[in-house]
Protein backbone atom coordinates (compact mmCIF):
# COMPACT_ATOMS: atom_id res chain seq x y z
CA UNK A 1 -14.93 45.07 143.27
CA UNK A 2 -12.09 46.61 141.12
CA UNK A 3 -12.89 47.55 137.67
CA UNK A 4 -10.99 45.34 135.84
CA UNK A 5 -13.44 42.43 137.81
CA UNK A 6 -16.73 44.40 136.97
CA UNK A 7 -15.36 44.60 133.20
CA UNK A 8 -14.92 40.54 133.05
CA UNK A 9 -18.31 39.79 134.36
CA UNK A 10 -19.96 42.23 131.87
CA UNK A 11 -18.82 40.93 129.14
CA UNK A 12 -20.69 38.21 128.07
CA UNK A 13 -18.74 36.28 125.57
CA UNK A 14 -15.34 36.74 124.64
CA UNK A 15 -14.10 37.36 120.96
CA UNK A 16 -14.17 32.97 120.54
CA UNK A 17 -17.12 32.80 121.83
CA UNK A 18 -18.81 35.10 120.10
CA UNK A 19 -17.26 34.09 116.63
CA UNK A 20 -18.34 30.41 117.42
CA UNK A 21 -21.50 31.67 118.03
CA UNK A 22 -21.91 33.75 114.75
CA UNK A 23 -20.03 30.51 112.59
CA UNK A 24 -23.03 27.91 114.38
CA UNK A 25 -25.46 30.34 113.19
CA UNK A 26 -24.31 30.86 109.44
CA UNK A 27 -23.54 27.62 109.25
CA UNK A 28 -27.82 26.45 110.20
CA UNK A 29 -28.93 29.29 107.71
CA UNK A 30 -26.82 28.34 104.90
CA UNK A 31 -27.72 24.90 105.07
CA UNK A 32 -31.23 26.19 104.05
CA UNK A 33 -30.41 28.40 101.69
CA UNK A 34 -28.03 26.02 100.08
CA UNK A 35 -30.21 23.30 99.31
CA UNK A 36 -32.42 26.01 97.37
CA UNK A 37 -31.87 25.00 93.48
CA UNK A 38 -31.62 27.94 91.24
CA UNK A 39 -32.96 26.39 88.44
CA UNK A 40 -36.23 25.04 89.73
CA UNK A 41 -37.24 26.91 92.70
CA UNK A 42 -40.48 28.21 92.85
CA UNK A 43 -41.67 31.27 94.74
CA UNK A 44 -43.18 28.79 97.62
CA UNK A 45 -40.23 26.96 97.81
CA UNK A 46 -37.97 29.87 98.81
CA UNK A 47 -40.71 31.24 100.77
CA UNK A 48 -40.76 27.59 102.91
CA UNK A 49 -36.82 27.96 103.33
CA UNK A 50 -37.09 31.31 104.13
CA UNK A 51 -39.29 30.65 107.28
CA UNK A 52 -37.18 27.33 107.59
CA UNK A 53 -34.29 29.08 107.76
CA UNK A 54 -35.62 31.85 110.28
CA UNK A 55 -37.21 29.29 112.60
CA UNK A 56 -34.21 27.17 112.89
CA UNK A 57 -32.45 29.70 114.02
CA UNK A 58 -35.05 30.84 116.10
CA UNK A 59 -35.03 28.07 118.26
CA UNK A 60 -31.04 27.58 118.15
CA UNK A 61 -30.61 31.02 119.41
CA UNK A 62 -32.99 29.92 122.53
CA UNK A 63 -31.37 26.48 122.69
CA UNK A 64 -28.14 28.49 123.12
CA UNK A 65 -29.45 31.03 125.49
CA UNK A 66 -30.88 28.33 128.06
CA UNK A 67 -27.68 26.51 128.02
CA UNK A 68 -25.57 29.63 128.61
CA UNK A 69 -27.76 30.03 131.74
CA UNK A 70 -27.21 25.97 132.56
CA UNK A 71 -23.33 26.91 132.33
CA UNK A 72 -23.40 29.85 134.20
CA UNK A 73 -24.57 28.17 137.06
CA UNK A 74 -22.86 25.41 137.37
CA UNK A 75 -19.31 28.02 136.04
CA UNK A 76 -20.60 29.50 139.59
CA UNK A 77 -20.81 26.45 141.69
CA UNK A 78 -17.38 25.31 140.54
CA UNK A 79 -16.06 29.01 141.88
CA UNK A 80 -17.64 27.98 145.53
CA UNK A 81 -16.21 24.58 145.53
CA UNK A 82 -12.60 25.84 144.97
CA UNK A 83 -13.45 28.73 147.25
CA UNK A 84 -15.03 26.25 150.09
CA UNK A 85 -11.50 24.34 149.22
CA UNK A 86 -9.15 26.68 149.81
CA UNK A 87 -10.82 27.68 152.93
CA UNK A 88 -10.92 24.23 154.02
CA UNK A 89 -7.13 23.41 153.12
CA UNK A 90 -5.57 22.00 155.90
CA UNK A 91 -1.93 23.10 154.99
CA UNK A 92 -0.68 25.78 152.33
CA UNK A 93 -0.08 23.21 149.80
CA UNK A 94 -3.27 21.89 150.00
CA UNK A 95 -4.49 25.45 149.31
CA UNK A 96 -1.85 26.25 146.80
CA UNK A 97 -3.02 23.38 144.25
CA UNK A 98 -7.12 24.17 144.59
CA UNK A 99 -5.84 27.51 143.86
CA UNK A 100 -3.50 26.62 140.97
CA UNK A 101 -6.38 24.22 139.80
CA UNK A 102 -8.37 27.14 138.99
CA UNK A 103 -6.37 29.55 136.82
CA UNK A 104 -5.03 29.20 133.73
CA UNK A 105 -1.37 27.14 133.43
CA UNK A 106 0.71 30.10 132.34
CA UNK A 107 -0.93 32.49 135.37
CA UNK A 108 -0.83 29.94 137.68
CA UNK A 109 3.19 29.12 137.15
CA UNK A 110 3.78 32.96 137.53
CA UNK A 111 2.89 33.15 140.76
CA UNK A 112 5.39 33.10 144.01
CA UNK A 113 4.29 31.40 147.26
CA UNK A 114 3.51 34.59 148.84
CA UNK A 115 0.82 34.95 146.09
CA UNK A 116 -0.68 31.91 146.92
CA UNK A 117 -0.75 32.68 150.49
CA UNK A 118 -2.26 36.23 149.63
CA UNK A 119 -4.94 34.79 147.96
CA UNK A 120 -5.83 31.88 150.42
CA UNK A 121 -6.13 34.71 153.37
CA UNK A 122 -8.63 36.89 151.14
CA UNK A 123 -11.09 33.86 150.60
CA UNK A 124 -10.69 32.84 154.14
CA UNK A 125 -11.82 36.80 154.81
CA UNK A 126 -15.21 36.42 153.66
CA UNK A 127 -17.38 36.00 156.19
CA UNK A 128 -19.28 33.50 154.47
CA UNK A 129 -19.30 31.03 151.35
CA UNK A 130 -22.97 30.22 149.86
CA UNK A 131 -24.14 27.11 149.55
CA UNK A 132 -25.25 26.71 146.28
CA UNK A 133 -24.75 29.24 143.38
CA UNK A 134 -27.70 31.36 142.48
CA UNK A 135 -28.52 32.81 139.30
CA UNK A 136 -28.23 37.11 138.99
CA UNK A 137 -30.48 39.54 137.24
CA UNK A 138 -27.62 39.82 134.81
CA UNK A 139 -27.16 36.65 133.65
CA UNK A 140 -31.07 36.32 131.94
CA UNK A 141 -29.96 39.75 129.87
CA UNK A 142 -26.60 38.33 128.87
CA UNK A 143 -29.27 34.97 127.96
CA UNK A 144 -31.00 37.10 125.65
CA UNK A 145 -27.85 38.94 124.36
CA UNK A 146 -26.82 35.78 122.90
CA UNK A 147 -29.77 34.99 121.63
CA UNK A 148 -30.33 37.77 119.66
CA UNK A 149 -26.73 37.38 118.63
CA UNK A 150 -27.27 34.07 117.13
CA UNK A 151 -30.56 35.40 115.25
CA UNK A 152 -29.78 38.53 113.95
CA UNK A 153 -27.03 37.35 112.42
CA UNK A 154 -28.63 35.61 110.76
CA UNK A 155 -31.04 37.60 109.13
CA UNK A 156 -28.48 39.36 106.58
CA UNK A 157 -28.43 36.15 104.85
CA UNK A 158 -32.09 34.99 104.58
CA UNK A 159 -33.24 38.71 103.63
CA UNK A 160 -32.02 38.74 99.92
CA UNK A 161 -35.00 36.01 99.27
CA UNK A 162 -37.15 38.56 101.44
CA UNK A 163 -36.92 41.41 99.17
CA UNK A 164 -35.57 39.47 95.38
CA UNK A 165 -37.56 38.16 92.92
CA UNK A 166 -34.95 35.92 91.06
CA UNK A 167 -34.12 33.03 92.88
CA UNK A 168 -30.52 33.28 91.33
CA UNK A 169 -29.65 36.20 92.09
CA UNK A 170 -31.01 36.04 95.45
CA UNK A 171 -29.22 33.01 96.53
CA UNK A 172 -25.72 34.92 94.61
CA UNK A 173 -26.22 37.88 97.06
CA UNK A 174 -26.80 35.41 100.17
CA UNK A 175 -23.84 33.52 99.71
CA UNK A 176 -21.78 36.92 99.27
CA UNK A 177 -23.17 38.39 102.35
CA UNK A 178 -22.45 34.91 104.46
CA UNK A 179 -18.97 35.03 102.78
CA UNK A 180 -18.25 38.48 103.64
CA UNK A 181 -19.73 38.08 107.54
CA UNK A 182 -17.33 34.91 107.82
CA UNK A 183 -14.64 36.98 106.67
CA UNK A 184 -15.47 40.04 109.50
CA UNK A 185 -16.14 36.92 112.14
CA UNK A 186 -12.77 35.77 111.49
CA UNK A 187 -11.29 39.07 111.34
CA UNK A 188 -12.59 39.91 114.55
CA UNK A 189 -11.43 36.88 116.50
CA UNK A 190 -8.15 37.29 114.94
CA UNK A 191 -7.83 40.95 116.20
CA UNK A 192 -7.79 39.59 119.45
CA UNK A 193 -5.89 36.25 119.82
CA UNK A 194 -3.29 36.46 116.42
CA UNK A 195 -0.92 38.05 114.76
CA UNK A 196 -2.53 37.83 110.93
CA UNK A 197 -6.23 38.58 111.56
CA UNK A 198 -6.68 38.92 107.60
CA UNK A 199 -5.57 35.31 107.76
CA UNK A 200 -7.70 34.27 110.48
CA UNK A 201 -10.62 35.89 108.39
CA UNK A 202 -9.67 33.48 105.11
CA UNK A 203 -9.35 30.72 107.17
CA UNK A 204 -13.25 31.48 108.68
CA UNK A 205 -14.43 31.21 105.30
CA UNK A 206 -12.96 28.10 104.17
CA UNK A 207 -14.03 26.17 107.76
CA UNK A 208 -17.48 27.90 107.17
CA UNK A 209 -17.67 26.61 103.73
CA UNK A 210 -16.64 23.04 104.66
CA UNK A 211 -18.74 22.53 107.68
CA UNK A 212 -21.63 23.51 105.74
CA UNK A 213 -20.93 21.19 102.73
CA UNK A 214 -20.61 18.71 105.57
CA UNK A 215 -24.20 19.46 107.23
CA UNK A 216 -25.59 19.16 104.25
CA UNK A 217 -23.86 15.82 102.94
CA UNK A 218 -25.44 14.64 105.99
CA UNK A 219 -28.83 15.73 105.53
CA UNK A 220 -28.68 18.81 107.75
């Protein structure tokens, strides 16, 4: 295995991923912390969202975690059937569109016939394809990579009611921590996929703003 192939299946989510990830999360916490009001809430109030807030995230991150597992494998059984195909082709162009099938557009339309014949030959090397895919030691820590990514990222945002008295000025410094990690979320994915990641960083904020105005409109 080259290194550029044991580099892709180490990382565990790519920059959209991960920002999606971060965005679902921020957007469950500051539905809590949102419907706190300023001007009434008591100490056991904040104290119930607080633990609301933790818990729902809780149990997101582990929602999230099982299905990352549920679409690894089945990522991995779609890799054998197009590797069982091309095998199976009974004529290059037969093995030329499972192949094509599989990669992006733009890779896929770069490649020459001899390409495509290169790769059928390598997959019809292996000695043998399994039968069903199988899970890996490394896909239950990547599980509970994301999980704690969804969770901890949280946290920034429910501490201020943690550790602050005034309800007010707890709920000001939540909102301008969740503010700023939308920013740095955005930022981050636009470091990797545009040309204005400052841009891609304002326009985080305002989606996170409106999808939680949204949850919440709905009850959420």
């Amino acid at each position: 295995m080259t290194d550029a192939k044991k580099t892709t299946r180490q990382s565990v989510l790519d920059p959209i991923e991960r920002s999606s990830e971060v965005l679902f999360g921020l957007i469950m916490v500051l539905s809590f912390t949102g419907s706190i009001s300023v001007a009434s809430a008591r100490r056991e109030e904040i104290k119930t969202m607080f633990f609301g807030a933790l818990g729902c995230n809780l149990a997101w991150g582990i929602v999230d975690a099982i299905m990352y597992l549920l679409n690894t494998l089945g990522a991995r059984g779609r890799e054998l059937q197009i590797a069982r195909a091309v095998r199976d082709a009974k004529t290059p162009e037969a093995a030329r569109v499972a192949i094509a099938e599989a990669l992006p557009d733009a890779l896929a339309e770069s490649l020459r016939d001899a390409d495509f014949a290169a790769l059928t030959a390598r997959v019809r090397e292996r000695p043998a394809i399994p039968a069903n895919p199988l899970f890996k030691k490394s896909d239950f820590s990547a599980a509970f990579a994301i999980f704690l990514l969804v969770f901890v990222s949280t946290l920034p945002v429910v501490i201020p009611f943690a550790v602050m008295n005034q309800a007010h000025v707890a709920l000001r410094t939540s909102n301008a921590i969740a503010i700023a990690m939308l920013f740095f979320t955005g930022l981050s994915l636009g470091r990797w996929s545009f040309k204005r990641p400052w841009a891609v960083g304002l326009v985080m904020v305002v989606v996170g703003i409106v999808l939680v105005s949204i949850t919440m409109a709905l009850g959420g």
